[in-house]
PDB file of N, CA and C in Angstrom:
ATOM      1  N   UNK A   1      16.949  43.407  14.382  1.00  0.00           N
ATOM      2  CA  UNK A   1      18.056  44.060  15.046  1.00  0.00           C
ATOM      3  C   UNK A   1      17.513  44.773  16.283  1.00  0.00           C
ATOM      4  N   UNK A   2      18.526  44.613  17.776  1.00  0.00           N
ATOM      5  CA  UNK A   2      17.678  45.138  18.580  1.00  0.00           C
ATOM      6  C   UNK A   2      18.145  46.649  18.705  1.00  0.00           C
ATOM      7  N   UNK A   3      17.007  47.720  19.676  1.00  0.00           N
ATOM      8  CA  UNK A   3      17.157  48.812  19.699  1.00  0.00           C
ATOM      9  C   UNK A   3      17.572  49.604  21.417  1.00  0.00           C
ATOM     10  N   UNK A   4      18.359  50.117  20.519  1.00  0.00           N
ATOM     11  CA  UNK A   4      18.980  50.656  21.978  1.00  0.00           C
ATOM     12  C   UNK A   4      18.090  51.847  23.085  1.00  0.00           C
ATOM     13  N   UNK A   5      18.542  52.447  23.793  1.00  0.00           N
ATOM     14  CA  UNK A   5      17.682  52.798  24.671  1.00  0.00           C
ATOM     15  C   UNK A   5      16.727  54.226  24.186  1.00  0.00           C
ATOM     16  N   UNK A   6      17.451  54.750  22.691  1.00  0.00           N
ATOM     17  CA  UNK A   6      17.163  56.208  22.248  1.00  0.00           C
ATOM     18  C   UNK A   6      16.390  55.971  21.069  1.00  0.00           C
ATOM     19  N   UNK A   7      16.223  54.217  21.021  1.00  0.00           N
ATOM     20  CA  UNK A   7      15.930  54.195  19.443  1.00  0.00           C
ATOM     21  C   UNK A   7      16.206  53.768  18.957  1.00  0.00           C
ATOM     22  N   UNK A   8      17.643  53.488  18.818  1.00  0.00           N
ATOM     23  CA  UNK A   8      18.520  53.255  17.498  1.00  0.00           C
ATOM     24  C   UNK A   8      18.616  51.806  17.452  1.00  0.00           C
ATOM     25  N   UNK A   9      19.379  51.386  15.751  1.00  0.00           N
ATOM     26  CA  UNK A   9      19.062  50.109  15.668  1.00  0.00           C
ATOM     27  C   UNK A   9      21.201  50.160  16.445  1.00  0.00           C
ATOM     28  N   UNK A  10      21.101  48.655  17.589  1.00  0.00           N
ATOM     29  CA  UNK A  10      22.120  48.084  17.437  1.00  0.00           C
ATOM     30  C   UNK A  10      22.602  46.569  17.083  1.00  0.00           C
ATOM     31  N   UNK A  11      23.512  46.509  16.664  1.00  0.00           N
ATOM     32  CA  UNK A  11      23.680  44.717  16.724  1.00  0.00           C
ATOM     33  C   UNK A  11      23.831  44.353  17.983  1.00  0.00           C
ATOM     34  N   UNK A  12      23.336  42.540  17.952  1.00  0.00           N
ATOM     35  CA  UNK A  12      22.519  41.848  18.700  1.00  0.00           C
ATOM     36  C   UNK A  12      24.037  41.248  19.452  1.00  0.00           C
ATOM     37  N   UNK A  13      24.940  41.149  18.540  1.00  0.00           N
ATOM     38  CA  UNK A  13      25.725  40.426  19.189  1.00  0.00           C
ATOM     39  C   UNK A  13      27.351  41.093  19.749  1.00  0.00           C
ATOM     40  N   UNK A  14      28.459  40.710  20.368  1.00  0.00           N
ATOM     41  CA  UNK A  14      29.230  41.374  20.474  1.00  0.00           C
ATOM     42  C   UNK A  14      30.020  41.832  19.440  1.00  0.00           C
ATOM     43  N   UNK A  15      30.476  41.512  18.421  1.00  0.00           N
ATOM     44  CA  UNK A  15      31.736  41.286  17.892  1.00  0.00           C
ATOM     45  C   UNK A  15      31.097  42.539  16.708  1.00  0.00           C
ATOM     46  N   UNK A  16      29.551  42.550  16.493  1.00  0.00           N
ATOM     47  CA  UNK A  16      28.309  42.795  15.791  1.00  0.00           C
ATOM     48  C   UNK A  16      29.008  44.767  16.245  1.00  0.00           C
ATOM     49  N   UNK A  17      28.502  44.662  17.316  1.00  0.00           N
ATOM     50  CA  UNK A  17      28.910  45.938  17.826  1.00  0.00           C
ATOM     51  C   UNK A  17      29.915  46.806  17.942  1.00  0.00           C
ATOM     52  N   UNK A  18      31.302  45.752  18.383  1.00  0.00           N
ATOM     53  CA  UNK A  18      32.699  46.173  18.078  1.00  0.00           C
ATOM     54  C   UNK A  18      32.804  46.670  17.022  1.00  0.00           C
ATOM     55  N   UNK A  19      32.440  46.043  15.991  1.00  0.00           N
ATOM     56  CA  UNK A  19      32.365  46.669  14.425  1.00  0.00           C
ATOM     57  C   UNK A  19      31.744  47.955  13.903  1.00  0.00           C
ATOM     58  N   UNK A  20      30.787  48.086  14.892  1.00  0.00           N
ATOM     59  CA  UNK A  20      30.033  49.215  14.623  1.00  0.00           C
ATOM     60  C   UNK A  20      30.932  50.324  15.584  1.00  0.00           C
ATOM     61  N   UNK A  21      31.333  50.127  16.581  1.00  0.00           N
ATOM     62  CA  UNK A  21      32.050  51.029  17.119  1.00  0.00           C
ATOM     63  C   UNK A  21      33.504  51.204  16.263  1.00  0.00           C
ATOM     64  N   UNK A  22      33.872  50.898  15.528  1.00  0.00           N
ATOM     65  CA  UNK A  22      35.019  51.027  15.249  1.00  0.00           C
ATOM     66  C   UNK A  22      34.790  51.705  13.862  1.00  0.00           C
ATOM     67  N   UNK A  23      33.578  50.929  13.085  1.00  0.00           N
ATOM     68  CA  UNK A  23      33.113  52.292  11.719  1.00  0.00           C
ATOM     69  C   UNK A  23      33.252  53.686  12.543  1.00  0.00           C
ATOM     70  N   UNK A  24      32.256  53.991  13.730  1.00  0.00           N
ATOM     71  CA  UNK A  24      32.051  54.921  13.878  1.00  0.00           C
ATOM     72  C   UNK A  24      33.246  55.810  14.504  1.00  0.00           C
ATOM     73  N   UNK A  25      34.375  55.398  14.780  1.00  0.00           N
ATOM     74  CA  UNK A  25      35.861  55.713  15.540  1.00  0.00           C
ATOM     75  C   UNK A  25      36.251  56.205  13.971  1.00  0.00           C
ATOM     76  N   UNK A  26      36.038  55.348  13.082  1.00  0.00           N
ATOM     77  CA  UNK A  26      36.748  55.643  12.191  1.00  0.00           C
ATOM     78  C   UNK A  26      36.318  56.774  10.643  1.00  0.00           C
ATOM     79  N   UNK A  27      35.001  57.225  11.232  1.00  0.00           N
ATOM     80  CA  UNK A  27      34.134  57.779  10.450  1.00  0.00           C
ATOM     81  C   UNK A  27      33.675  57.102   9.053  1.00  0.00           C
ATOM     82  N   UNK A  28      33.414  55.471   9.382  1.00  0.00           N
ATOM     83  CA  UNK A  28      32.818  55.148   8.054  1.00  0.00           C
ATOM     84  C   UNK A  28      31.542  55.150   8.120  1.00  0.00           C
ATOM     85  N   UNK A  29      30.556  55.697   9.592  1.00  0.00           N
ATOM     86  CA  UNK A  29      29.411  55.581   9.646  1.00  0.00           C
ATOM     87  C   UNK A  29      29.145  56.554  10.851  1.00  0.00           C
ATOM     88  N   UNK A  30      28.132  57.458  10.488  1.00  0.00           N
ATOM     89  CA  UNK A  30      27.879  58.677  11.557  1.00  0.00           C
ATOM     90  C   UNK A  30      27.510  58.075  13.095  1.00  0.00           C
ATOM     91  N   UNK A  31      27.602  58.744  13.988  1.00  0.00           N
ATOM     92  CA  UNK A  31      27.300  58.464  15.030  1.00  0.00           C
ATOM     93  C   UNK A  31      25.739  59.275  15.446  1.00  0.00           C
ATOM     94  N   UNK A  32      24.618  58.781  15.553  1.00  0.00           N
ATOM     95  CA  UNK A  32      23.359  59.266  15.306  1.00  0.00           C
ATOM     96  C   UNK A  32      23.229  60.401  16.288  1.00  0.00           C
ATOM     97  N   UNK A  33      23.047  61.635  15.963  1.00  0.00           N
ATOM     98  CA  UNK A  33      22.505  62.895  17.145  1.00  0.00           C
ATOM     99  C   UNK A  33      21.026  63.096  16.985  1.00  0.00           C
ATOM    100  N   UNK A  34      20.812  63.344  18.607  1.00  0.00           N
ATOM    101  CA  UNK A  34      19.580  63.428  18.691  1.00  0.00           C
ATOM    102  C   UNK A  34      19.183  64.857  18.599  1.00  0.00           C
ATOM    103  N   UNK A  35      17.626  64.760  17.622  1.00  0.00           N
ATOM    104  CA  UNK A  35      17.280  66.249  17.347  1.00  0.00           C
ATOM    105  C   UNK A  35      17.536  67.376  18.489  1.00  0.00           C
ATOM    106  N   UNK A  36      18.284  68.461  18.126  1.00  0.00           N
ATOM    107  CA  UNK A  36      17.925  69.830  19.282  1.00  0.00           C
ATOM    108  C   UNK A  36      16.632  69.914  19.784  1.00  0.00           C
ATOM    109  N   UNK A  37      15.392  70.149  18.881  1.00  0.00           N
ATOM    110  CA  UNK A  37      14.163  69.946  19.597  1.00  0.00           C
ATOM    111  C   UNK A  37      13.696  69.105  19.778  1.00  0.00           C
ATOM    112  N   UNK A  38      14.075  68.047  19.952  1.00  0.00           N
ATOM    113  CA  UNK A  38      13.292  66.867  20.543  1.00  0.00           C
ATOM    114  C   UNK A  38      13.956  66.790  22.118  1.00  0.00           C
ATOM    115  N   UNK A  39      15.041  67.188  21.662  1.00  0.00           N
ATOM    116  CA  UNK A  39      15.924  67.216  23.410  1.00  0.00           C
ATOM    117  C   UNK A  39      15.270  68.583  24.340  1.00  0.00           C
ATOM    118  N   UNK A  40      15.023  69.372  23.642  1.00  0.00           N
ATOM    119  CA  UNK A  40      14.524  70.160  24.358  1.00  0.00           C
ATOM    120  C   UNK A  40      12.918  70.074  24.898  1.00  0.00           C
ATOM    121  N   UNK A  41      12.420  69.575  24.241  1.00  0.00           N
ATOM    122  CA  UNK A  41      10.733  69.069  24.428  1.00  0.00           C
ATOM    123  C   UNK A  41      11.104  68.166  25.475  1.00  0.00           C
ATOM    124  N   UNK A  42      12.228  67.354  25.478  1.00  0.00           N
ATOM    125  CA  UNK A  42      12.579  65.984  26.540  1.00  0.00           C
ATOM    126  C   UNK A  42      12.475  66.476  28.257  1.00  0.00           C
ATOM    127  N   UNK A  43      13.401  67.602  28.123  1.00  0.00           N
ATOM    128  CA  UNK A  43      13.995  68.368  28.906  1.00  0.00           C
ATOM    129  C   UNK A  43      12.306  68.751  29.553  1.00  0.00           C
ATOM    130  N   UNK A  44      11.847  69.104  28.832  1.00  0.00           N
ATOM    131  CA  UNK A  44      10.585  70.278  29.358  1.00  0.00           C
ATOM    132  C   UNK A  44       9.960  69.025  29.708  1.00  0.00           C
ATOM    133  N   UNK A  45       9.743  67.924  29.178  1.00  0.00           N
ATOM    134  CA  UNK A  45       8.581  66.899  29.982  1.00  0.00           C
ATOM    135  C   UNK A  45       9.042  66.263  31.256  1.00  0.00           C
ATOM    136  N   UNK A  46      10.777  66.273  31.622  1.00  0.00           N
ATOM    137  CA  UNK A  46      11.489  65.590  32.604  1.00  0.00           C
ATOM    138  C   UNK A  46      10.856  66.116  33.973  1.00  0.00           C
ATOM    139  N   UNK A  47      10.722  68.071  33.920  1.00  0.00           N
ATOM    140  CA  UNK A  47      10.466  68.504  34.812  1.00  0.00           C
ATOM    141  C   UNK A  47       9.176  68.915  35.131  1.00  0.00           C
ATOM    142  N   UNK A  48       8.882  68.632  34.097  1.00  0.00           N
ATOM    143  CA  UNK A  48       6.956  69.725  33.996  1.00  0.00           C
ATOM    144  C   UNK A  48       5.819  68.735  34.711  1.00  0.00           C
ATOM    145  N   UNK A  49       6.087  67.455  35.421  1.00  0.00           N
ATOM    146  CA  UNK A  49       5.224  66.807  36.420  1.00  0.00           C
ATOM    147  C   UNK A  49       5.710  67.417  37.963  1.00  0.00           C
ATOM    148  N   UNK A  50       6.799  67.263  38.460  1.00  0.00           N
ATOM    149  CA  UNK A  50       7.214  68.117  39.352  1.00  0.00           C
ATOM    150  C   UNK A  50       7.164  69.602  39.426  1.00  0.00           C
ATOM    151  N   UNK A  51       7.051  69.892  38.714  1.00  0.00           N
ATOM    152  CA  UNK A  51       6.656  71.546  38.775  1.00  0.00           C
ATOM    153  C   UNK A  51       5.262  72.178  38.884  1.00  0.00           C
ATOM    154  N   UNK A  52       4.262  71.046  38.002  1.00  0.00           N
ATOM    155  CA  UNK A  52       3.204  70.876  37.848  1.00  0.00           C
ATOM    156  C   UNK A  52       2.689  70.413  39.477  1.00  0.00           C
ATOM    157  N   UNK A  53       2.995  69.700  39.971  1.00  0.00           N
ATOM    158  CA  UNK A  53       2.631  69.098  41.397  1.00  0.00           C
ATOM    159  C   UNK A  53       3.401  69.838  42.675  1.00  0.00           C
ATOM    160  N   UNK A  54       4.226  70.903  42.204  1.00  0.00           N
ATOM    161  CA  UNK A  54       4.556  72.046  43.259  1.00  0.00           C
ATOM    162  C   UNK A  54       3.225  72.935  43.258  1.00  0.00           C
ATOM    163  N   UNK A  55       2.814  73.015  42.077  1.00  0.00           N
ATOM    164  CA  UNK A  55       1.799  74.665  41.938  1.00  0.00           C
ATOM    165  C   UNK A  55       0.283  73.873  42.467  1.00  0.00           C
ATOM    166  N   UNK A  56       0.050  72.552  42.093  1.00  0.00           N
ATOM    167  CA  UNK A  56      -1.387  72.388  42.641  1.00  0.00           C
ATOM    168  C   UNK A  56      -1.312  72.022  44.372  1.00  0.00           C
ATOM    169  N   UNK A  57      -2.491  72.470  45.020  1.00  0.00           N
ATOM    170  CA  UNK A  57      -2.821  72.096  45.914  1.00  0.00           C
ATOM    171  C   UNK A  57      -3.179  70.566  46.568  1.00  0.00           C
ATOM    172  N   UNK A  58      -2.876  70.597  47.779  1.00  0.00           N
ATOM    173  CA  UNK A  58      -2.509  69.174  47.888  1.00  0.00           C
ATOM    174  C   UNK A  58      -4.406  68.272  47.430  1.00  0.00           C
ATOM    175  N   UNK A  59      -5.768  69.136  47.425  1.00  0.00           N
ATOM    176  CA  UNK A  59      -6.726  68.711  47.603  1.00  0.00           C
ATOM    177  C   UNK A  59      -7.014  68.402  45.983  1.00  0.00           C
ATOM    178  N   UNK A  60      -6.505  69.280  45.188  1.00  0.00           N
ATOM    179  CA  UNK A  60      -6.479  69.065  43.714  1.00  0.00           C
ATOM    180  C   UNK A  60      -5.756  67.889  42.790  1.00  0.00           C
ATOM    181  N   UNK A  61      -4.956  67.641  43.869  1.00  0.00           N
ATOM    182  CA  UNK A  61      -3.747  66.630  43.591  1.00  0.00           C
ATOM    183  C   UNK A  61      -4.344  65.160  44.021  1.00  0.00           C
ATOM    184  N   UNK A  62      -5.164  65.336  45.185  1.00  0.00           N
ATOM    185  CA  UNK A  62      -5.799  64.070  45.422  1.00  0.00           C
ATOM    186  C   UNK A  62      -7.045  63.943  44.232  1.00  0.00           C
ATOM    187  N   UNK A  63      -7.379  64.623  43.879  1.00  0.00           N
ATOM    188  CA  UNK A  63      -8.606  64.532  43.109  1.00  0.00           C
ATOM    189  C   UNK A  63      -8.207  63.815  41.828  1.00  0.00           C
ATOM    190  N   UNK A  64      -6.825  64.057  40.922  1.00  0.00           N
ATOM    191  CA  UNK A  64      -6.504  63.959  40.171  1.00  0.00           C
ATOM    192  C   UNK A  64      -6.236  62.426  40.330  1.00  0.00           C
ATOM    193  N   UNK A  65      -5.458  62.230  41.823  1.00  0.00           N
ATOM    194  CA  UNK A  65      -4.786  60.799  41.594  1.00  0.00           C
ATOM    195  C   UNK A  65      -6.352  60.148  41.760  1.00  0.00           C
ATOM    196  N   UNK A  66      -7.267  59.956  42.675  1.00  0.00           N
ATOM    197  CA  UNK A  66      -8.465  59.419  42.744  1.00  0.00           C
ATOM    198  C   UNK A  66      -9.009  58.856  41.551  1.00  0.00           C
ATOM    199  N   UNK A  67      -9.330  60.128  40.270  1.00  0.00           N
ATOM    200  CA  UNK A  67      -9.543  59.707  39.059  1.00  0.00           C
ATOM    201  C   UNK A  67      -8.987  58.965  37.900  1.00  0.00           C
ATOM    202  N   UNK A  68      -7.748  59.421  38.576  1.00  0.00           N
ATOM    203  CA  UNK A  68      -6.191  58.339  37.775  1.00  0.00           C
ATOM    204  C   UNK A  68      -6.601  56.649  37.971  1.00  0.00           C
ATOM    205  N   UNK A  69      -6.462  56.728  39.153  1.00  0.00           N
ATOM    206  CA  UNK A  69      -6.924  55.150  39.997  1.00  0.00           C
ATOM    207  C   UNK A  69      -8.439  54.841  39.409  1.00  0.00           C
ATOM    208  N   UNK A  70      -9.409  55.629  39.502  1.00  0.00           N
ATOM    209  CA  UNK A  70     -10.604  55.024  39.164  1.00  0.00           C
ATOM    210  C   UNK A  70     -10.506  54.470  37.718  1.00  0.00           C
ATOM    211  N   UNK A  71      -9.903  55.422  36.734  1.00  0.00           N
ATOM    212  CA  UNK A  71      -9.771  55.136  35.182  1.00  0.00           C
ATOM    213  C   UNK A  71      -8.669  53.496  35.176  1.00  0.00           C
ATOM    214  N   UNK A  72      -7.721  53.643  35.920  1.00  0.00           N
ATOM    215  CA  UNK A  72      -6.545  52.563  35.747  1.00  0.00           C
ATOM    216  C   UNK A  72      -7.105  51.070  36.387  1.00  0.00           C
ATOM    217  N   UNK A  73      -8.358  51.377  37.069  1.00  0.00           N
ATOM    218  CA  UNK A  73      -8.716  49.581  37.692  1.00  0.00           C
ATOM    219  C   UNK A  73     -10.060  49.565  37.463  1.00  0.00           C
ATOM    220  N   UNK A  74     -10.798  50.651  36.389  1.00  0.00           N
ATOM    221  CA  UNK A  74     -11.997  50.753  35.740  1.00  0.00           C
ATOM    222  C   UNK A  74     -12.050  48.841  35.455  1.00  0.00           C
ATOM    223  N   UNK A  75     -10.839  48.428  34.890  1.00  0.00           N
ATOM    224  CA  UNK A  75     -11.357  46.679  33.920  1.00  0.00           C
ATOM    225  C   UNK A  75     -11.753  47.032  32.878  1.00  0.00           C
ATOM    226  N   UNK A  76     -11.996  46.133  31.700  1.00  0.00           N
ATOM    227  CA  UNK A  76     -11.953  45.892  30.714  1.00  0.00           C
ATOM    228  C   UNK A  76     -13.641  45.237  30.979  1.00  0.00           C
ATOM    229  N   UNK A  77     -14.399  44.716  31.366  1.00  0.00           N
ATOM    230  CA  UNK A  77     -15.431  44.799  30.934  1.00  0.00           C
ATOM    231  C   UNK A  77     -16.582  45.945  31.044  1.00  0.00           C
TER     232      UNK A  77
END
């Protein structure tokens, strides 16, 4: 069964889905909520690279990507 963008399992096909939307219209099957703290941990990682790359300096920032790049085309042998 494939999975939708949060996770969840959906059916593959249309008619598969209609069905599932219509349990869930009709409360024969919950509609899945996502944890409070996991949304909030979400929240904090959405912004914490941009915020993170406001406070460093632009010379610290090159250093970082430099080593990023050296590790990412290091190769496999």
């Amino acid at each position: 069964m494939p999975k939708g963008p949060k996770g969840e399992k959906r059916p593959a096909d249309v008619i598969g889905a209609a069905v599932m939307v219509m349990k869930i219209a009709t409360d024969e099957i919950q509609d899945v909520k996502r944890d409070p703290g996991k949304e909030y941990a979400r929240k904090g990682g959405l912004k914490g690279g941009k915020a993170r790359a406001k406070v460093l300096d632009p010379e610290r920032r090159q250093q970082i990507a430099r080593n990023a790049a050296k590790v990412r085309w290091k190769g496999g042998s």
